[in-house]
Protein backbone atom coordinates (compact mmCIF):
# COMPACT_ATOMS: atom_id res chain seq x y z
CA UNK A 1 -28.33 0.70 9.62
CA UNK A 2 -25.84 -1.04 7.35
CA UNK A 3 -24.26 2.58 6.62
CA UNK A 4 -23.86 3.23 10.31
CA UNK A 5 -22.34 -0.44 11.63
CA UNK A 6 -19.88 -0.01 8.62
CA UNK A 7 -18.65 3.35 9.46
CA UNK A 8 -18.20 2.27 13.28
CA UNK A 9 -15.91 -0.72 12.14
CA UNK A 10 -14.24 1.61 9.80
CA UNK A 11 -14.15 4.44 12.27
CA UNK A 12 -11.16 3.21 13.96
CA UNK A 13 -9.06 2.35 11.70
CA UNK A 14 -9.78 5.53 9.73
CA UNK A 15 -8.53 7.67 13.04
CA UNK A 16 -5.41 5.46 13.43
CA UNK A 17 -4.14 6.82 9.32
CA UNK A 18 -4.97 10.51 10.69
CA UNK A 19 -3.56 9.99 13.98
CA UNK A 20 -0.12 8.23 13.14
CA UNK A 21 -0.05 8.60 9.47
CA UNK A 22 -1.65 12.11 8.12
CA UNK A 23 -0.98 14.35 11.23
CA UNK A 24 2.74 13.39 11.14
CA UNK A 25 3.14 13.65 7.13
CA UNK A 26 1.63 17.51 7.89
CA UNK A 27 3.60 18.64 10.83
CA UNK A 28 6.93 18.08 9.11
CA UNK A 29 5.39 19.66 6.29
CA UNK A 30 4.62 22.24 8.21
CA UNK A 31 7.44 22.23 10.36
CA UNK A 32 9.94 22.11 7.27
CA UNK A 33 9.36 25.87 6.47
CA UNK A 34 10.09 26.87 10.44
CA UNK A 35 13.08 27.25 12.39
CA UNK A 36 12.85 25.29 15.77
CA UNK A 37 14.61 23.87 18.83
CA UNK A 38 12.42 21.76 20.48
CA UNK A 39 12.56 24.84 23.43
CA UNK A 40 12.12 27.47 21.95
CA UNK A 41 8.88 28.53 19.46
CA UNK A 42 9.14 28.12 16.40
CA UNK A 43 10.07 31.02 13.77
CA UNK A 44 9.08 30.97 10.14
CA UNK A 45 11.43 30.94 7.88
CA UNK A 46 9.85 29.60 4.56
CA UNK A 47 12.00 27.87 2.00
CA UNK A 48 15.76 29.05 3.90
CA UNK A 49 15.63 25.09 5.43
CA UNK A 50 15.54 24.02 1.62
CA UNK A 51 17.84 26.77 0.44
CA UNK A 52 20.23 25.96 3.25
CA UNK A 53 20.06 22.06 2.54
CA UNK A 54 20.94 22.80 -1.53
CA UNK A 55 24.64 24.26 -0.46
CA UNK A 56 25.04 22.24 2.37
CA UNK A 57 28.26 20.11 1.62
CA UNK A 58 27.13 17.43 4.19
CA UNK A 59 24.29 16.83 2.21
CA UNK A 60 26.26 16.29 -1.04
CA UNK A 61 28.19 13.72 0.67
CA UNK A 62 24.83 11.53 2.59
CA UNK A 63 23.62 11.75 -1.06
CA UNK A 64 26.64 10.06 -2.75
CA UNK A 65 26.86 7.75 0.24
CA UNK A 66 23.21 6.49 -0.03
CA UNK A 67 23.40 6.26 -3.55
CA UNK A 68 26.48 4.23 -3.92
CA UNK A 69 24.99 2.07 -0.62
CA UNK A 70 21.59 1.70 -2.26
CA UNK A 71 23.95 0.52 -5.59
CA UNK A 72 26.03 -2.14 -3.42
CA UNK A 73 22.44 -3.36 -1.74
CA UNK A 74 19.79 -3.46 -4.32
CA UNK A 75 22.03 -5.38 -7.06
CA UNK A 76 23.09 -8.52 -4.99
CA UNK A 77 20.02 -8.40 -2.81
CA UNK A 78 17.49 -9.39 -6.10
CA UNK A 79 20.40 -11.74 -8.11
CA UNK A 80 20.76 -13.45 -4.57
CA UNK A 81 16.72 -13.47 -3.36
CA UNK A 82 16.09 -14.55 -7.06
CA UNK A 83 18.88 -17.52 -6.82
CA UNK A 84 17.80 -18.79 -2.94
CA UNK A 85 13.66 -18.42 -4.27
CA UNK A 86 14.80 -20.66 -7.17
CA UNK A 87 16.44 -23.00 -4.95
CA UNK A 88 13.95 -23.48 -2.07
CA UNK A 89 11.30 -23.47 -5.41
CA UNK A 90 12.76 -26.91 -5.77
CA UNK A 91 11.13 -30.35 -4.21
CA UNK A 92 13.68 -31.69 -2.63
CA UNK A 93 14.31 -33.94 0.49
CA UNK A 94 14.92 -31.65 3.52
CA UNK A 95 14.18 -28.61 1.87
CA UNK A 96 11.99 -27.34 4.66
CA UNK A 97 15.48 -27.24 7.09
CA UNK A 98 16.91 -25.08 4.24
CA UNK A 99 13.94 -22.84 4.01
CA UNK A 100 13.72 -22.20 8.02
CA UNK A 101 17.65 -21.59 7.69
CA UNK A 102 17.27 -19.03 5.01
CA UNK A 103 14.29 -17.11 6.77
CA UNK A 104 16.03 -16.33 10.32
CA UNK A 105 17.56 -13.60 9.75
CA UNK A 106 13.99 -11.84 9.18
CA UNK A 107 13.05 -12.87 12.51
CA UNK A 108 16.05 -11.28 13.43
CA UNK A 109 15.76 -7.21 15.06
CA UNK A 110 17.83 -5.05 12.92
CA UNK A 111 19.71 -3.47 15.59
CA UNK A 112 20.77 -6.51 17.48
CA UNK A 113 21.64 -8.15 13.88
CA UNK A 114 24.02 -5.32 13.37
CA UNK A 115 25.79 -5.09 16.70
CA UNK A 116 26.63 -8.79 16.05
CA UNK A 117 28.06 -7.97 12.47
CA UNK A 118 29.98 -5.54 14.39
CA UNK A 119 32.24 -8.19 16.17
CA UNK A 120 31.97 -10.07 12.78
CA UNK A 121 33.83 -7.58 11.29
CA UNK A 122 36.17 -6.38 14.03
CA UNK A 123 40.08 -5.75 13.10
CA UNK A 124 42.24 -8.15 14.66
CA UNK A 125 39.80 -10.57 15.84
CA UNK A 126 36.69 -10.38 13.91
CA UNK A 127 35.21 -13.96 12.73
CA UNK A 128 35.14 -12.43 8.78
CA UNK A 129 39.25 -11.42 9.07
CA UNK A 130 39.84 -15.04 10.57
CA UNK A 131 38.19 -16.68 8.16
CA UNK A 132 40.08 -14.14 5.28
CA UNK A 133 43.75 -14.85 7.29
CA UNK A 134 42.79 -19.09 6.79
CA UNK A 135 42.59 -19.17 3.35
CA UNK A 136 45.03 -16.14 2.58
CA UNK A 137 43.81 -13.57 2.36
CA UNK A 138 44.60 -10.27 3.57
CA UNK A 139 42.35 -9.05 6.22
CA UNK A 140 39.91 -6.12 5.56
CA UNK A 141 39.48 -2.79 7.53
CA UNK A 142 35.92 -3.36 7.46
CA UNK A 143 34.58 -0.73 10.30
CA UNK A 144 37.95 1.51 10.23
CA UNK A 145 38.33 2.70 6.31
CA UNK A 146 35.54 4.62 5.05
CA UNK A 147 35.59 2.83 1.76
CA UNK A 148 35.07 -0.60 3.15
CA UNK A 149 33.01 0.44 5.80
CA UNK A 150 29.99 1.66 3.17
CA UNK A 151 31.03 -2.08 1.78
CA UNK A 152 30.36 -3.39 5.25
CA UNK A 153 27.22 -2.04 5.72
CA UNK A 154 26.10 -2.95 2.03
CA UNK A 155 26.32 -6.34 3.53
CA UNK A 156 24.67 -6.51 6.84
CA UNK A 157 21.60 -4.89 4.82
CA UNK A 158 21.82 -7.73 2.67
CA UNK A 159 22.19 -10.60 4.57
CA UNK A 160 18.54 -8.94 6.36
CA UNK A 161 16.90 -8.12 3.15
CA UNK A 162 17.22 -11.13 1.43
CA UNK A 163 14.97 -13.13 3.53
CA UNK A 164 11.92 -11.02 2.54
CA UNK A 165 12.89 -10.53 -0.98
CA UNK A 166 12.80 -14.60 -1.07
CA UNK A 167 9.17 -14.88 0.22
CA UNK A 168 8.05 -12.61 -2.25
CA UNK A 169 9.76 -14.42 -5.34
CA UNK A 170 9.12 -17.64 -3.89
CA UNK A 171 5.38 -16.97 -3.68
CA UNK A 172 5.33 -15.55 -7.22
CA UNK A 173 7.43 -18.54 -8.51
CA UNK A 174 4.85 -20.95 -6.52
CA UNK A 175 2.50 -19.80 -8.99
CA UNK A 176 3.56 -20.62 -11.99
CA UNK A 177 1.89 -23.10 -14.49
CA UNK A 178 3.87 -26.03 -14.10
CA UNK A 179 2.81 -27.15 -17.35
CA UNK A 180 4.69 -24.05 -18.71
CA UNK A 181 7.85 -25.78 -17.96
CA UNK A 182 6.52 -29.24 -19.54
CA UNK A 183 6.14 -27.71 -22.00
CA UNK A 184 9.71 -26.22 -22.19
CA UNK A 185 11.90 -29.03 -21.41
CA UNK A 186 9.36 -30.67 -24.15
CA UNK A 187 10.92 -28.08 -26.66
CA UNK A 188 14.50 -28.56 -25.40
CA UNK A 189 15.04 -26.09 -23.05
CA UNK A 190 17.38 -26.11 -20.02
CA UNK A 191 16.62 -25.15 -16.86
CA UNK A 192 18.54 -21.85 -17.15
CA UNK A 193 16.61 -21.33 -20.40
CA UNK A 194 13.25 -21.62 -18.37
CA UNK A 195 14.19 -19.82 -15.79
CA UNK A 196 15.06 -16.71 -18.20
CA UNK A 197 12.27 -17.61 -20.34
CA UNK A 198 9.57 -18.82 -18.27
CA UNK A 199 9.87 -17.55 -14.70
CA UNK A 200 11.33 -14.06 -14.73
CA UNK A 201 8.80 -12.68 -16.99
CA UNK A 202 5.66 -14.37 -15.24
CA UNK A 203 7.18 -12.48 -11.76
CA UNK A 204 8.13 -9.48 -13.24
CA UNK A 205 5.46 -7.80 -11.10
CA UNK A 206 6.72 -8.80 -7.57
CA UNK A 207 10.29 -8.37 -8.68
CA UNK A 208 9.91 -4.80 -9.57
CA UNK A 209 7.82 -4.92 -5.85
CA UNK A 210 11.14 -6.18 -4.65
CA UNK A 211 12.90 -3.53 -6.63
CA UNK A 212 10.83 -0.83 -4.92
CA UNK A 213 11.48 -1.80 -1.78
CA UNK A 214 14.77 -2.49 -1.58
CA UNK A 215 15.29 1.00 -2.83
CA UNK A 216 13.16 2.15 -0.33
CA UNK A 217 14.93 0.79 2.40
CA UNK A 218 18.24 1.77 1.34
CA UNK A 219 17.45 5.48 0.93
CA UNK A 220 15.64 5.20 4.38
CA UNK A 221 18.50 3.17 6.05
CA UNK A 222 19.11 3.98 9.96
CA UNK A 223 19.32 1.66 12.55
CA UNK A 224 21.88 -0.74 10.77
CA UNK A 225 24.31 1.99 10.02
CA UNK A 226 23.53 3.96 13.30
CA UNK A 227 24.32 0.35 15.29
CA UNK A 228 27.26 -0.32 13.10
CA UNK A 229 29.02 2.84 13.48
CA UNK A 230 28.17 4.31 16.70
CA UNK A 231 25.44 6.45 15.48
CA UNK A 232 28.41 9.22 13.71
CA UNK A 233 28.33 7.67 10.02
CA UNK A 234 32.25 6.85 10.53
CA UNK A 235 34.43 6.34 9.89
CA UNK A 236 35.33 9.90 8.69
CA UNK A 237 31.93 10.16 6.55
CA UNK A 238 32.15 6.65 4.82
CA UNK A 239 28.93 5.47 6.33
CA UNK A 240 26.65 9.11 6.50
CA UNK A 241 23.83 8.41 4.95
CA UNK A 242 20.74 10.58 4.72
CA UNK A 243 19.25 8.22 7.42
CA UNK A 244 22.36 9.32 9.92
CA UNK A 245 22.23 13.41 8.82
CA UNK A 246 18.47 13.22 9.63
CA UNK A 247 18.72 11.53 12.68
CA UNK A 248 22.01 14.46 13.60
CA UNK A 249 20.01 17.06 12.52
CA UNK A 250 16.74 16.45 14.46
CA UNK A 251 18.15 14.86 18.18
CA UNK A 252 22.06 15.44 18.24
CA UNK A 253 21.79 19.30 16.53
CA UNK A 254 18.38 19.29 17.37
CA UNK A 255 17.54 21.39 14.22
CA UNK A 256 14.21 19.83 13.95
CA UNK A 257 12.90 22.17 11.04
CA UNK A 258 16.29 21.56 8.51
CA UNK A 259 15.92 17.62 9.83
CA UNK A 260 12.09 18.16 8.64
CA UNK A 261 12.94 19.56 5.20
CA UNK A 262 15.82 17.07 4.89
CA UNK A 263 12.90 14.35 5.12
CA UNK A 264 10.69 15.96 2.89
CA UNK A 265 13.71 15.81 0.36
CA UNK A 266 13.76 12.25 1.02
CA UNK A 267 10.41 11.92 0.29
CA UNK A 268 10.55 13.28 -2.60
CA UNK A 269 13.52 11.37 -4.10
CA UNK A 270 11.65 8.60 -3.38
CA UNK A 271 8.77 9.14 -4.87
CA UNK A 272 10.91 9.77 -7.94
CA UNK A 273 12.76 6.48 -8.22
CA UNK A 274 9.03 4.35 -7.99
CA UNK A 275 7.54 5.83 -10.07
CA UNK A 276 10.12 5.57 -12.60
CA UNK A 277 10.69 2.13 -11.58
CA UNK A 278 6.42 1.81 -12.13
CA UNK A 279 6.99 3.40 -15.68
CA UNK A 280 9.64 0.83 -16.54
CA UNK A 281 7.81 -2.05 -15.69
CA UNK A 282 4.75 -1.15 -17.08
CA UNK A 283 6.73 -0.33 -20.59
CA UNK A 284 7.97 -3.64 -20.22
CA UNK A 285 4.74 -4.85 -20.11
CA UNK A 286 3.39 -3.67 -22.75
């Protein structure tokens, strides 16, 4: 009776992973090695989608472009998260204000976040330029050189991911011994001394969670840079990452097979960086 009653709670949830979780992972699989449309049916073509992605030029340059963006987002996005957890960490008179300040932006939808960065960063009468031009400094093409726009985009990402970096470090750092850092400023230490020596290597879990996912995000950036720049990775192909080809490939080119190998590519880089990033930690650990 027990047996039954617990399968019919699980049953649901169980049909929701094969529904919107393991059907999906198969068809791309599936459609990865076939040639289709959306019209017409498909044609099997085996591993040409793979072949063709491995001397595609495009793809070269989404690579390069994702790695240099996932660079520019995961380094500031864990010293910053780790600062701001560190701060709000701290019992303080109005702290809660400064928590519910640094928070908003996750409340915030990503697309609507980065059509407002877009007038932020506007030429000639962008809020960021004004602000550069008052305390003078030349102002930036920040959504018209392909340089700077990767650059611009590295921040908009930031400015959303730090918020949930912070909970997660501020949790972990919420639970550590406080008599660990009697005990430290007992011995002498400073508070940069404790913080090296006491809290990074009692979070080192959740910070190489925060690692993970911040890579994760990067590599599987879309809406921010297809809101930023119009959906074409511009200017020129400063802001084509392998979020934008995918999105090209499947609904603009409508090459839904290459898009489908293109994601299983993904994937598999992926799956790459964590569980090197796993092995690191866990050497670490040891």
């Amino acid at each position: 009776m027990r047996t039954r009653a617990g399968i019919r709670f699980v049953a649901p949830n169980l049909a929701a992973v094969g529904v919107f979780l393991l059907f999906p992972l198969g068809f791309s699989l599936y459609l990865s090695f076939h040639s289709w449309d959306l019209f017409s049916p498909m044609r099997f073509v085996g591993l040409s989608n793979f072949r063709r992605l491995s001397h595609d030029p495009l793809f070269y340059i989404a690579l390069r472009n994702t790695a240099l963006f996932t660079l520019f987002t995961l380094v500031p996005t864990v010293a910053i998260s780790l600062g701001v957890a560190a701060a709000l960490n701290r019992k303080l008179r109005g702290m809660g204000i400064f928590r519910t300040l640094a928070f908003l932006p996750l409340a915030a939808s990503t697309v609507a976040m980065a059509v407002v960065w877009r007038f932020l960063f506007a030429a000639d009468d962008g809020l960021v330029n004004r602000i550069l031009d008052g305390v003078g400094l030349a102002q930036v093409p920040w959504l018209s050189d392909p340089n700077w726009a990767l650059v611009a985009l590295s921040i908009v990402t930031v400015w959303k991911g730090v918020p949930f970096a912070t909970v997660i470090l501020l949790a972990a750092m919420q639970s550590v011994p406080e008599n660990l850092y009697e005990a430290g400023r007992i011995d002498g230490a400073g508070a940069l001394r404790r913080f090296r020596s006491i809290t990074v290597p009692l979070i080192r879990g959740p910070l190489s969670f925060v690692f993970v996912i911040t890579i994760i995000n990067s590599v599987q950036a879309f809406d921010q840079a297809y809101a930023l720049t119009d959906g074409n990775g511009g200017p020129e192909t400063g802001t084509f990452v392998l979020g934008i080809m995918l999105f090209e490939n499947a609904f603009r080119f409508y090459e839904v097979g290459y898009a489908a190998a293109l994601a299983w590519v993904m994937f598999a880089l992926l799956l790459v960086l964590t569980l090197i990033q796993l092995w690191l930690s866990r050497r670490e650990d040891r």
